[in-house]
C-alpha atoms as a PDB file:
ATOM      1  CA  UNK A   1       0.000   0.000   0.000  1.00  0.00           C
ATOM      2  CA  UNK A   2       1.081   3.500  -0.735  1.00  0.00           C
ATOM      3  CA  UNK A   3       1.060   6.477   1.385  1.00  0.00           C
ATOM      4  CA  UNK A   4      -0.612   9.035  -0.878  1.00  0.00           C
ATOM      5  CA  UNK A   5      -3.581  11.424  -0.942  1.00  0.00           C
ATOM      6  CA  UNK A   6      -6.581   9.860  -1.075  1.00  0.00           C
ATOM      7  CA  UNK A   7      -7.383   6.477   0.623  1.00  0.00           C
ATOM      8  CA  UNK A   8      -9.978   4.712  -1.581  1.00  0.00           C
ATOM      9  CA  UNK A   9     -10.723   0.978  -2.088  1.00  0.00           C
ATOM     10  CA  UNK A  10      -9.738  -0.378  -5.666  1.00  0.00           C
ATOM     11  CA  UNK A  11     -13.353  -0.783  -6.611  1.00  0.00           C
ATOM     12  CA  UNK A  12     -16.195  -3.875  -5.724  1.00  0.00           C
ATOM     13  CA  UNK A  13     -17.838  -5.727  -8.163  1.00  0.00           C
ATOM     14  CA  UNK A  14     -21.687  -5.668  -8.087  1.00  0.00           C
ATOM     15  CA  UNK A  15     -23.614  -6.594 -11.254  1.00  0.00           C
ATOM     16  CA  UNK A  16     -21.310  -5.811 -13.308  1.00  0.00           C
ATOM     17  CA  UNK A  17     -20.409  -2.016 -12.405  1.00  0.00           C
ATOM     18  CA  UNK A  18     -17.361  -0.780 -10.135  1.00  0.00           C
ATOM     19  CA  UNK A  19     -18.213   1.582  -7.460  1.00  0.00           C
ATOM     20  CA  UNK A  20     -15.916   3.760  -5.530  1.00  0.00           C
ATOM     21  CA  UNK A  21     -15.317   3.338  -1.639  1.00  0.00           C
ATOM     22  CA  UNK A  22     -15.699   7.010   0.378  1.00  0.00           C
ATOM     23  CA  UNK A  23     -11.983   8.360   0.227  1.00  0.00           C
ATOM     24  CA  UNK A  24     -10.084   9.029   3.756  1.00  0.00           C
ATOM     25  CA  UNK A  25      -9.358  12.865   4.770  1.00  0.00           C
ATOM     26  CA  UNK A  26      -6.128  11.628   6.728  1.00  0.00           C
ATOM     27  CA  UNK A  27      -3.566  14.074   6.704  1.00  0.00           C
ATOM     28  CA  UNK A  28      -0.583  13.097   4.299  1.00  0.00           C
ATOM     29  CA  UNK A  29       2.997  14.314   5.108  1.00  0.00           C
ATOM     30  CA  UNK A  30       4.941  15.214   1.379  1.00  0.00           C
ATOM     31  CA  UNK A  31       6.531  17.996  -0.322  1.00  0.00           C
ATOM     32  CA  UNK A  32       5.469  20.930  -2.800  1.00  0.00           C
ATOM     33  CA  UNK A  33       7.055  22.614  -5.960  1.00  0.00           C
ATOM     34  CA  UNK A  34       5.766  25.204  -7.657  1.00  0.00           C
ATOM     35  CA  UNK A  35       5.075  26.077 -11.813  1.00  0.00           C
ATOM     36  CA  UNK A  36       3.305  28.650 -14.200  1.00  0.00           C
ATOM     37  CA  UNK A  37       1.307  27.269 -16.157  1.00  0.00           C
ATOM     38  CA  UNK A  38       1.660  27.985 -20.081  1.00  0.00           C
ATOM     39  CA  UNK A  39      -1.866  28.029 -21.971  1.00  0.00           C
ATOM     40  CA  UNK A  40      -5.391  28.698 -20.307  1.00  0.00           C
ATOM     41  CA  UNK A  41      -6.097  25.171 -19.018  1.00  0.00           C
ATOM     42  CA  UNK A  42      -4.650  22.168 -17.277  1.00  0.00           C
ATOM     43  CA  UNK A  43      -5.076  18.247 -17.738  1.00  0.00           C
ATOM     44  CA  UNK A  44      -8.234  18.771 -15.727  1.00  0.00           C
ATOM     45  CA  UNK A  45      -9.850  20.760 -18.857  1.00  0.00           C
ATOM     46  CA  UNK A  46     -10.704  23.769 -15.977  1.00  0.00           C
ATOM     47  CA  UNK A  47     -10.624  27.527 -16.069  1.00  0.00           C
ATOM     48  CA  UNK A  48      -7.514  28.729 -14.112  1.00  0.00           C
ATOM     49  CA  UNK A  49      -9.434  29.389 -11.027  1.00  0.00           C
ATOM     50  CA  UNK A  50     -10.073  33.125 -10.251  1.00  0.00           C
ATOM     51  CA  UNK A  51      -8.009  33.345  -6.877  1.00  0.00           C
ATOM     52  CA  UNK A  52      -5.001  31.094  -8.985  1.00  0.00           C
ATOM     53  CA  UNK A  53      -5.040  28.449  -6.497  1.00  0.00           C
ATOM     54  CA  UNK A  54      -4.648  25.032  -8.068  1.00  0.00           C
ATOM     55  CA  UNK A  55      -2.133  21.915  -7.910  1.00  0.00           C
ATOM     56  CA  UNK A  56      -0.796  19.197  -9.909  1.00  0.00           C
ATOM     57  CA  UNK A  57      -0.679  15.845  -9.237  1.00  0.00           C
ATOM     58  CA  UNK A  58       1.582  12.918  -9.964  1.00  0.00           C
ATOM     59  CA  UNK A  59       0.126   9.992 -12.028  1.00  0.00           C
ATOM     60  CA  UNK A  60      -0.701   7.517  -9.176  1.00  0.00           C
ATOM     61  CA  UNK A  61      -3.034  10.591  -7.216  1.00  0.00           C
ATOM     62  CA  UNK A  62      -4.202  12.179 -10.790  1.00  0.00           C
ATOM     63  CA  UNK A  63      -5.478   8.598 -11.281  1.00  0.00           C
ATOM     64  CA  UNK A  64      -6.459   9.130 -15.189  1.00  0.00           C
ATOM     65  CA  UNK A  65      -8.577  12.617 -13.950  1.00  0.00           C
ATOM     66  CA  UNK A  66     -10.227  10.911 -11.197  1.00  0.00           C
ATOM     67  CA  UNK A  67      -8.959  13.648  -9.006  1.00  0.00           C
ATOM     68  CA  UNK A  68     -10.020  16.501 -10.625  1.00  0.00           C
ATOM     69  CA  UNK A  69     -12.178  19.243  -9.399  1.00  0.00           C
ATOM     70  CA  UNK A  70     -11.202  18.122  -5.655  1.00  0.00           C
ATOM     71  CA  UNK A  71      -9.851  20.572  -3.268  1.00  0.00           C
ATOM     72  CA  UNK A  72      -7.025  19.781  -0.851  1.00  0.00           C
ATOM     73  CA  UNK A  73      -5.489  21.864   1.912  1.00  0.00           C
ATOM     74  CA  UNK A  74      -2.225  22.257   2.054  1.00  0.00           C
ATOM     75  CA  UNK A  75      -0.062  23.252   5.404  1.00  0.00           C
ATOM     76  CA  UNK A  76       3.553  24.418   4.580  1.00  0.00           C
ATOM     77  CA  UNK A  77       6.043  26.657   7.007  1.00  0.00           C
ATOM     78  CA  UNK A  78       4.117  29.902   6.252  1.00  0.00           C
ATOM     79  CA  UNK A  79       0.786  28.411   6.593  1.00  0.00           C
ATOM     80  CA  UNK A  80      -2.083  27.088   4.881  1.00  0.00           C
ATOM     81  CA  UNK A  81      -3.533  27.544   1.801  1.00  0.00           C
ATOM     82  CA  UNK A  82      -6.809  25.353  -0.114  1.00  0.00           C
ATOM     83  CA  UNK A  83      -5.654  24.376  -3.555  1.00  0.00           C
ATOM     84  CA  UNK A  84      -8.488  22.908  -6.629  1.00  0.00           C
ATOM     85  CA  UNK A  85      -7.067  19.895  -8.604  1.00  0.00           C
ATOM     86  CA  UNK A  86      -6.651  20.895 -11.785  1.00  0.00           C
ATOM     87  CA  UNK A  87      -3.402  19.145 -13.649  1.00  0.00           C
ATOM     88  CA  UNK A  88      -1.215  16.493 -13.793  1.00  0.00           C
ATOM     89  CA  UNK A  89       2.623  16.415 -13.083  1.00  0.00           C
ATOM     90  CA  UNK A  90       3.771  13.606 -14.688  1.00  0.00           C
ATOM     91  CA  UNK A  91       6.998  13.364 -12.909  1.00  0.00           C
ATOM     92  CA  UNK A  92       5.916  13.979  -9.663  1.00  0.00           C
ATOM     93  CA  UNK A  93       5.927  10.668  -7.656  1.00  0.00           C
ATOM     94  CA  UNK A  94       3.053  10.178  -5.067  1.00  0.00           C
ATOM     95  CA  UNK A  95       2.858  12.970  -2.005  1.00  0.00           C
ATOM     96  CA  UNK A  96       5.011  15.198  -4.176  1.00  0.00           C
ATOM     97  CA  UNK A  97       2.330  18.255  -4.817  1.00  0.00           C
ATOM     98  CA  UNK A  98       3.097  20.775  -7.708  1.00  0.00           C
ATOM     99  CA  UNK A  99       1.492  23.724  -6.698  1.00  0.00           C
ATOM    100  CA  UNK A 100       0.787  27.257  -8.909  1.00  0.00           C
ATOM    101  CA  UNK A 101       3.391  29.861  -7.843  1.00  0.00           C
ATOM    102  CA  UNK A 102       0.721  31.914  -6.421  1.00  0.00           C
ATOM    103  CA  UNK A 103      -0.304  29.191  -3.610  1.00  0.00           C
ATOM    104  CA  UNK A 104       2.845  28.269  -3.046  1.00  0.00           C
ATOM    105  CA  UNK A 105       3.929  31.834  -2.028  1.00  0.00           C
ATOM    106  CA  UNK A 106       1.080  31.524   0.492  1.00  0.00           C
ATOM    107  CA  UNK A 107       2.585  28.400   2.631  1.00  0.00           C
ATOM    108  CA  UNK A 108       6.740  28.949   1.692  1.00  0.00           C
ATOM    109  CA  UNK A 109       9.245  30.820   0.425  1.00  0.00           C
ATOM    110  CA  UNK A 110       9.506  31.410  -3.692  1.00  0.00           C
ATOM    111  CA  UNK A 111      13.375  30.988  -3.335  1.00  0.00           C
ATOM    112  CA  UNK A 112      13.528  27.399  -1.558  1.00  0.00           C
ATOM    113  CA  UNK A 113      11.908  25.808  -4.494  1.00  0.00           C
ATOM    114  CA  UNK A 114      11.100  22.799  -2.427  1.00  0.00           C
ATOM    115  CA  UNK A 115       8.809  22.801   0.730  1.00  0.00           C
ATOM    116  CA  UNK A 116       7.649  20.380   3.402  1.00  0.00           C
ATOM    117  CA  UNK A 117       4.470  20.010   3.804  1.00  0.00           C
ATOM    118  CA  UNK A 118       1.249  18.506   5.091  1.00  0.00           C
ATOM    119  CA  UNK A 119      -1.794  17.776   3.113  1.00  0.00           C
ATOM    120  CA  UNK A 120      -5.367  16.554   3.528  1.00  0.00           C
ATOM    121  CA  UNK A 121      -8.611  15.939   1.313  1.00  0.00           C
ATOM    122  CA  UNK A 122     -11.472  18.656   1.618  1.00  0.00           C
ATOM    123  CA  UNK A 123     -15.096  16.859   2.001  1.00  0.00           C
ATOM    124  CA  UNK A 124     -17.502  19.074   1.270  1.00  0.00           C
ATOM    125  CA  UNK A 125     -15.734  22.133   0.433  1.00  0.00           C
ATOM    126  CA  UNK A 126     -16.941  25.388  -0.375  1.00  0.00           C
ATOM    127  CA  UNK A 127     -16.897  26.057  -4.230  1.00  0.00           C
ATOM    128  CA  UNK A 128     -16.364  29.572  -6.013  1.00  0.00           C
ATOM    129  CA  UNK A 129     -20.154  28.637  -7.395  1.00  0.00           C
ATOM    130  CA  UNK A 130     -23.027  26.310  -8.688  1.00  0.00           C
ATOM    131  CA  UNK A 131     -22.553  23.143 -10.924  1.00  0.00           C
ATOM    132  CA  UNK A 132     -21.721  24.549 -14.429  1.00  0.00           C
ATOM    133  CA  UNK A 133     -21.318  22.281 -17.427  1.00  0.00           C
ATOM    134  CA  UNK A 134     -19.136  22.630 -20.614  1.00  0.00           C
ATOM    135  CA  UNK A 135     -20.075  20.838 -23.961  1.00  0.00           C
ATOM    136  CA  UNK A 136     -17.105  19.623 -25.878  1.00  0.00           C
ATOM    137  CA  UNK A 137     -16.185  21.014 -29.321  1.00  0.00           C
ATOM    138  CA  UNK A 138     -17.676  18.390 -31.704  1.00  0.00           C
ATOM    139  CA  UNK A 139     -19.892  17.121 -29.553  1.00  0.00           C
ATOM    140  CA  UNK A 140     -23.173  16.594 -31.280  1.00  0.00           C
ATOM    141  CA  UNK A 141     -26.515  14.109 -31.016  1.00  0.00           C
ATOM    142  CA  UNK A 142     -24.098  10.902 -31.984  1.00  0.00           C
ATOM    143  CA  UNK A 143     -21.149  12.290 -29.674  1.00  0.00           C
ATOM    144  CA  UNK A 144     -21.620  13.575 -26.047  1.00  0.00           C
ATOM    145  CA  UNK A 145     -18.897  14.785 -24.237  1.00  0.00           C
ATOM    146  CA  UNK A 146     -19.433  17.403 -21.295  1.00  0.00           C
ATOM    147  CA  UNK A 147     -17.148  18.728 -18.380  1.00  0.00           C
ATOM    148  CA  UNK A 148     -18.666  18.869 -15.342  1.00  0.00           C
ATOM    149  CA  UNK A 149     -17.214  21.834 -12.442  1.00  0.00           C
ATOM    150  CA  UNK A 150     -17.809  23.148  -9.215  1.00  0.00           C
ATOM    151  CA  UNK A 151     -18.898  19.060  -8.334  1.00  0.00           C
ATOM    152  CA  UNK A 152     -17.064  19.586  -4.900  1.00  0.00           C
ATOM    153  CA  UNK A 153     -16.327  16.469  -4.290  1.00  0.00           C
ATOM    154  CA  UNK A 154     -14.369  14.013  -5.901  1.00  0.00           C
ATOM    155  CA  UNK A 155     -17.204  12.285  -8.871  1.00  0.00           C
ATOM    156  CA  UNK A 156     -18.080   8.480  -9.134  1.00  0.00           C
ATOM    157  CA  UNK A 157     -20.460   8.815 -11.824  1.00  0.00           C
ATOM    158  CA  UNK A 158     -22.063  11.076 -14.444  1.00  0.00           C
ATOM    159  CA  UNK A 159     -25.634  10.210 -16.358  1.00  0.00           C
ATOM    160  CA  UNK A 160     -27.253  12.171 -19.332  1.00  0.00           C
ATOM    161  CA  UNK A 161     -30.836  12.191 -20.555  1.00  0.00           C
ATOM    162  CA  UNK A 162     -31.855  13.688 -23.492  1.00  0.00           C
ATOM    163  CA  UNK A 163     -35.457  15.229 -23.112  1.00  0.00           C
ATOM    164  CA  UNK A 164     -37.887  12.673 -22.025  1.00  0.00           C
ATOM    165  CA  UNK A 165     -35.606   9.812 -22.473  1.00  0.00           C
ATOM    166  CA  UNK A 166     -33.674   7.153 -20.778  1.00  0.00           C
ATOM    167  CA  UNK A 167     -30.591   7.847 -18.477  1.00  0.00           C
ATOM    168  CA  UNK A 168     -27.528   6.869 -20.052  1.00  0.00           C
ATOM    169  CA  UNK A 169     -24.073   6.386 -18.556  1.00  0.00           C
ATOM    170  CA  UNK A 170     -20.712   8.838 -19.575  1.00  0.00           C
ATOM    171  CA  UNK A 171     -17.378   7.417 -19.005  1.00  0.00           C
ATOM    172  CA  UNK A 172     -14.513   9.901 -17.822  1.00  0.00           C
ATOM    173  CA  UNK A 173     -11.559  10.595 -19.853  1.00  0.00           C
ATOM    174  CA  UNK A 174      -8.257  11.371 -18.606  1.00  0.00           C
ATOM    175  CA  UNK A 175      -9.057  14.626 -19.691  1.00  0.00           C
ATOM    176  CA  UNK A 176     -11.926  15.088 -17.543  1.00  0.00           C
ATOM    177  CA  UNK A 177     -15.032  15.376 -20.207  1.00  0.00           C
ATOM    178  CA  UNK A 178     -17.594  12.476 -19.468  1.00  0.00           C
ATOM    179  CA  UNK A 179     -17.792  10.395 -22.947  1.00  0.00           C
ATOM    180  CA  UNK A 180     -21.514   8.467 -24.477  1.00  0.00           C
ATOM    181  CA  UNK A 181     -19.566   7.401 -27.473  1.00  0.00           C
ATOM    182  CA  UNK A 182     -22.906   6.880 -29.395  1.00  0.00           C
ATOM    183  CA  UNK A 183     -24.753   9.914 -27.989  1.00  0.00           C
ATOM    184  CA  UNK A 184     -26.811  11.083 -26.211  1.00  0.00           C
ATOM    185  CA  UNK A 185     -29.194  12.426 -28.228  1.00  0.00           C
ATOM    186  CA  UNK A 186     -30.016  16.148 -29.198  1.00  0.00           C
ATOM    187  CA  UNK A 187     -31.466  17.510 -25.805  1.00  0.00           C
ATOM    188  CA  UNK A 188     -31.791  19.196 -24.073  1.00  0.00           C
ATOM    189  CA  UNK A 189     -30.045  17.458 -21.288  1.00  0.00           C
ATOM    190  CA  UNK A 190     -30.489  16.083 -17.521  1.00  0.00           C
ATOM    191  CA  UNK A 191     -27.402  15.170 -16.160  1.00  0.00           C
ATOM    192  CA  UNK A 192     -27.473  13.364 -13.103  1.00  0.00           C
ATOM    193  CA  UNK A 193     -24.318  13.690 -11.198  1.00  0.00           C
ATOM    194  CA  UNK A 194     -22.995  11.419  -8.247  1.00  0.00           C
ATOM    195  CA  UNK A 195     -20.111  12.101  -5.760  1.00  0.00           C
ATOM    196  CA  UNK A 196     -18.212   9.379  -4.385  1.00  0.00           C
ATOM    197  CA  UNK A 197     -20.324   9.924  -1.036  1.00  0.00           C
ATOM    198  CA  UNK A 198     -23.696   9.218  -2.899  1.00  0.00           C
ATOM    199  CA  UNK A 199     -24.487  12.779  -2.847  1.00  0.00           C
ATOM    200  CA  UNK A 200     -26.799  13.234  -6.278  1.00  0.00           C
ATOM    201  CA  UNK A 201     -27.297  16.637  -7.934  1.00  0.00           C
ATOM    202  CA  UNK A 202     -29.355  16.199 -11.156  1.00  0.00           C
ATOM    203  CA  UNK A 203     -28.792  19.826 -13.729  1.00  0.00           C
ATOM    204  CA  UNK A 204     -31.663  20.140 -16.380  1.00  0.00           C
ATOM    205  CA  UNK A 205     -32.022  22.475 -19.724  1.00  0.00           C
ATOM    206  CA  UNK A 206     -27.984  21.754 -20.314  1.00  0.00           C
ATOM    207  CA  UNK A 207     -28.348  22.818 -24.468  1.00  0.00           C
ATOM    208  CA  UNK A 208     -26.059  21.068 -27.302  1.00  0.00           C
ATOM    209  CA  UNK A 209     -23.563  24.221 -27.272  1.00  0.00           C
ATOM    210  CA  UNK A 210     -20.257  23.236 -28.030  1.00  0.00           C
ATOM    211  CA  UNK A 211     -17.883  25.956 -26.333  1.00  0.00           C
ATOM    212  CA  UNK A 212     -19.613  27.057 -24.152  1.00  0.00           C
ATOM    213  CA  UNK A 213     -20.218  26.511 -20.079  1.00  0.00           C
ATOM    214  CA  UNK A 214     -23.492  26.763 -19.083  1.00  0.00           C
ATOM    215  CA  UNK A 215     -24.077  27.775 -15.734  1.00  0.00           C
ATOM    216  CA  UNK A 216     -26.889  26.347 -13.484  1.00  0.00           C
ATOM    217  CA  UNK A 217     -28.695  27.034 -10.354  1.00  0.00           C
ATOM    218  CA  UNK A 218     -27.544  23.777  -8.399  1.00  0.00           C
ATOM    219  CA  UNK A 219     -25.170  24.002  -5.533  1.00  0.00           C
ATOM    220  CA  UNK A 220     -23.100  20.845  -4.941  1.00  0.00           C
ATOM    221  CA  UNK A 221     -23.456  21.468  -1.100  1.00  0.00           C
ATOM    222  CA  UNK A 222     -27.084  20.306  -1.250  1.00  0.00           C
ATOM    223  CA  UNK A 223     -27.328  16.940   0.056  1.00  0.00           C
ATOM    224  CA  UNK A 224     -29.474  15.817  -3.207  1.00  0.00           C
ATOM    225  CA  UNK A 225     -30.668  18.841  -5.061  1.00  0.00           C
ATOM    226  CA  UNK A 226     -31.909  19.642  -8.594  1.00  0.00           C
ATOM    227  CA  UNK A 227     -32.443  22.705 -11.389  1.00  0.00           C
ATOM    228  CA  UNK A 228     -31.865  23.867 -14.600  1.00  0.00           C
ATOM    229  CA  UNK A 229     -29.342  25.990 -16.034  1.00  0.00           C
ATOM    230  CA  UNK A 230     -29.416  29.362 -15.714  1.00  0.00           C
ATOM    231  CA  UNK A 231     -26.862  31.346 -17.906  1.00  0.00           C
ATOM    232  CA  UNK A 232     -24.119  30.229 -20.848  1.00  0.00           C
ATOM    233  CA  UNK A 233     -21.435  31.800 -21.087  1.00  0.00           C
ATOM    234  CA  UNK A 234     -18.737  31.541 -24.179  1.00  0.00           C
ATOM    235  CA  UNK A 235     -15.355  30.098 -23.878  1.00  0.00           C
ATOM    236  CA  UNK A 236     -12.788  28.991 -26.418  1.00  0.00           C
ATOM    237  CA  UNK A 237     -10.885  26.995 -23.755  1.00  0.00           C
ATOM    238  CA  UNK A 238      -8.677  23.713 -24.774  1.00  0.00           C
ATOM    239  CA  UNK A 239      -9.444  20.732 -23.174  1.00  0.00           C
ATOM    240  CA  UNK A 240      -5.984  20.020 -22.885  1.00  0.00           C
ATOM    241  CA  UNK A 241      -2.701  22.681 -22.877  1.00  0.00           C
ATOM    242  CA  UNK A 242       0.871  22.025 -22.358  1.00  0.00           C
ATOM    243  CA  UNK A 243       2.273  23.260 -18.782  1.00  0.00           C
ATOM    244  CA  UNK A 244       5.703  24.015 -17.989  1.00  0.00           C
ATOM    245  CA  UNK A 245       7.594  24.139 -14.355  1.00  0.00           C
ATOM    246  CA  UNK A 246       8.791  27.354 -12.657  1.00  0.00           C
ATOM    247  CA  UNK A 247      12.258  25.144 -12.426  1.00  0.00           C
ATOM    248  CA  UNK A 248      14.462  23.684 -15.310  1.00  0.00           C
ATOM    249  CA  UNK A 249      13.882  20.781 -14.916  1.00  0.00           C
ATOM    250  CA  UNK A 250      12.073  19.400 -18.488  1.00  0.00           C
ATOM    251  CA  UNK A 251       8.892  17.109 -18.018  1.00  0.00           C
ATOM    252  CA  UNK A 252       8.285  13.601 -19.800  1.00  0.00           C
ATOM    253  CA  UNK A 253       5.060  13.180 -22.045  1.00  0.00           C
ATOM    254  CA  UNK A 254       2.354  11.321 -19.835  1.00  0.00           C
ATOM    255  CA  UNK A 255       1.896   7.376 -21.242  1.00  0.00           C
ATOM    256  CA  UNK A 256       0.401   7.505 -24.554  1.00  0.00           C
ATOM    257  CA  UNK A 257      -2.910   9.883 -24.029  1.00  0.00           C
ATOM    258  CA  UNK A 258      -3.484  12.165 -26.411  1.00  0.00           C
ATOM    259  CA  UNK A 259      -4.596  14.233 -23.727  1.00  0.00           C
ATOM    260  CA  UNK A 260      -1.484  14.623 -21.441  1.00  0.00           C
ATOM    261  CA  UNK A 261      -0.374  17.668 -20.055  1.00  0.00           C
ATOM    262  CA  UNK A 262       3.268  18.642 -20.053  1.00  0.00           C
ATOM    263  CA  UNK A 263       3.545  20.105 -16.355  1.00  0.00           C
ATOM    264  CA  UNK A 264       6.483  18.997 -14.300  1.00  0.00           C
ATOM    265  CA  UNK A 265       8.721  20.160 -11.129  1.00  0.00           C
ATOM    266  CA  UNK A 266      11.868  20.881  -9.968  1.00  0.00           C
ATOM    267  CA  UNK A 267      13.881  18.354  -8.538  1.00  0.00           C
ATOM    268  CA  UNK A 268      11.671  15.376  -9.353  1.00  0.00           C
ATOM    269  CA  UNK A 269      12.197  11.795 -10.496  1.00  0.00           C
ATOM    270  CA  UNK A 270       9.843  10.278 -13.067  1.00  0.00           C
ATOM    271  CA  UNK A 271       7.598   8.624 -11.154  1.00  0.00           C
ATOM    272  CA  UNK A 272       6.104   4.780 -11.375  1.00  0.00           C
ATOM    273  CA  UNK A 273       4.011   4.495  -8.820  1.00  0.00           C
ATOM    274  CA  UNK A 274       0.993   2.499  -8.802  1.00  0.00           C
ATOM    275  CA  UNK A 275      -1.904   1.984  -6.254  1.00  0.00           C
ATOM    276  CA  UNK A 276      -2.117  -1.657  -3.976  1.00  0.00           C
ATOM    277  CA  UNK A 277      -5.045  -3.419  -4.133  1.00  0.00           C
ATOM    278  CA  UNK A 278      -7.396  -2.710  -1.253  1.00  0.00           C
ATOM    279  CA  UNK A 279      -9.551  -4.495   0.598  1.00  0.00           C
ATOM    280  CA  UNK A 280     -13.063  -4.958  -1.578  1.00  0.00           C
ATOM    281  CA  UNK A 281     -16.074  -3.437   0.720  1.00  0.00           C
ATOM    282  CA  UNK A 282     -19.784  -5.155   0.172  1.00  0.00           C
ATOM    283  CA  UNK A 283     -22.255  -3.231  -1.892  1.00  0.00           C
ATOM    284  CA  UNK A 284     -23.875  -2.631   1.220  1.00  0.00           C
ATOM    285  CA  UNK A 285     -21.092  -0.764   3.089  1.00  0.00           C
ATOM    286  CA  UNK A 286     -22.067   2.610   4.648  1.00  0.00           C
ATOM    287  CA  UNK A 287     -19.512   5.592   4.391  1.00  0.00           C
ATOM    288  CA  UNK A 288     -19.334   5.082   7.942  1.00  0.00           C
ATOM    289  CA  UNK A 289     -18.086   1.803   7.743  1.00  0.00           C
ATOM    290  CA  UNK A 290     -16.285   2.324   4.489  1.00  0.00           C
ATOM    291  CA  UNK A 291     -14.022   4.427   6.396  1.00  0.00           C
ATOM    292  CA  UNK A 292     -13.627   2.110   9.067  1.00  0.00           C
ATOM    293  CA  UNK A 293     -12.373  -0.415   6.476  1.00  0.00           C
ATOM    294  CA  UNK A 294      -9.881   2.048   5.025  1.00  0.00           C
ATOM    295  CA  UNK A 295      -8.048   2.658   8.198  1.00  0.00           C
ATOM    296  CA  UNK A 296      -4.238   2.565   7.980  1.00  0.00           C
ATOM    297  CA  UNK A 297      -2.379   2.464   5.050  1.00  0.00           C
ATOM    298  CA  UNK A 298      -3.585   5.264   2.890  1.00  0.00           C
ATOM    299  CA  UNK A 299      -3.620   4.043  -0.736  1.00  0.00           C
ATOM    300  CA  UNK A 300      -4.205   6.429  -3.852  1.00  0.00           C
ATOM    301  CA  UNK A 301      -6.766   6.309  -5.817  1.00  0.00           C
ATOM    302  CA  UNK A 302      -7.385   3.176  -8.104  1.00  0.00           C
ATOM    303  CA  UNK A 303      -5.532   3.348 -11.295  1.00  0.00           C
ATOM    304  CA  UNK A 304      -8.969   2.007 -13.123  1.00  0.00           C
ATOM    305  CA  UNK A 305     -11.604   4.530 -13.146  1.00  0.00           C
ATOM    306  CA  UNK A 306     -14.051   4.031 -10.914  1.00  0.00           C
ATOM    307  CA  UNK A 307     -17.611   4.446 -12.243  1.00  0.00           C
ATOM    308  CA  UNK A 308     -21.435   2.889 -11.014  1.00  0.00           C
END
């Protein structure tokens, strides 16, 4: 088992689908770089957050985009600051945290380049505001790909309706757009969107309108809530940009995915870590109890994407 960030069963087998176990908010003890980011977007597909608070994470705790959209907090020697998951460092081995310049300045000194620190999942944290939804470029009736942001937690499954139809189920890339490689129709959309918790927020009126992000009126924070969207806004975003390190130290192109992002640290080692098998939790398992079973060992996130 591997100390890392998040403490999560492999995944359980029940009927055919893999479900995620509730992750452990056990501090983690690591270090931190920092980098500036070259483009408008990380692996994670995201905005650059407003307050330019974000990290990068090595491939074992990026875990193929599982990751993204969760918050972590982050204690170095000047303090604490509460990052977004946004990219992936491809070099950076497991607890090594490659933070934006701007948070980094906010916990340690610019000039020491490397930093202690301590780190910790967020459950439940506060996001900047509701659940907002991008349509891919090129998606269309026969293609659906959407990002989904301000989720809060970290997501174990995304489902799509078009109009009165059926519920279908979107796969995550490591790019974080949910896939329906044959469609999901024309809409407009329900999406129906699940946190590893079983928190469900279901967004309605989400328009084929490749782009652009489409804000709604849903709050993650709602224990199970519902709406429709409320305003679209136009963005010419990437899905995917290269990053590049504040240090000199050159990255190493992710594993074959089209969709890697080039951001690496100073003073790292490529890293090829992968997560231990767990042990498998019943169907029936409360988050209660799933934590119970997840005591000790931390292990990151399963390499597999987890999905119900």
């Amino acid at each position: 088992m591997i100390a890392g960030i998040i403490g999560v069963a492999l995944v359980l087998q029940t009927g055919g689908s893999a479900c995620a176990a509730p992750p452990s908010t056990t501090a983690k003890t690591g270090k931190a770089t920092f980098y500036d980011l070259a483009g408008t977007s990380g692996n994670c597909s995201f905005e650059v957050p407003a307050d330019d608070l974000y990290v990068a994470l090595g491939p074992s705790q990026y875990s193929e985009g599982t990751s993204c959209g969760a918050y972590l907090d982050v204690t170095g020697p000047k303090g604490k600051v509460r990052v977004k998951v946004f990219d992936s460092c491809p070099e950076c081995a497991a607890g090594h945290l490659d933070l934006s310049r701007t948070a980094f300045k906010k916990i340690g000194a610019e000039i020491d380049g490397i930093i202690p620190i301590k780190y910790k999942l967020v459950t439940n944290p506060s996001v900047p505001g509701p659940i907002s939804v991008r349509i891919k470029e090129g998606a269309s009736q026969y293609w659906f790909a959407a990002r989904i942001d301000n989720h809060a937690n970290l997501l174990s499954s995304v489902k799509v309706a078009s109009g009165s139809g059926s519920f279908k189920s979107a796969h995550r890339t490591d790019f974080n757009y949910w896939l329906i490689d044959s469609g999901a129709g024309p809409g407009p959309f329900k999406i129906k969107i699940t946190d590893v918790y079983g928190k469900t927020s279901t967004v309605s009126g989400i328009k084929m309108n490749p782009g652009s992000v489409q804000k709604t009126s849903v709050r993650a924070s709602s224990a199970s809530s519902s709406g429709t969207a409320a305003k679209v806004e136009s963005t010419t975003s990437a899905s995917k940009k290269p990053t590049v390190t504040a240090k000199a130290s050159p990255s190493k192109p992710a594993a074959a995915k089209s969709s890697a992002s080039a951001s690496a640290s100073a003073a790292v080692s490529p890293s090829a870590t992968t997560a231990a098998a767990a042990p498998l939790l019943e169907s029936t398992t409360t988050a209660e109890e799933a934590e119970a079973a997840l005591a000790g060992p931390a292990v990151d996130l399963a390499a597999a994407e987890p999905r119900c």
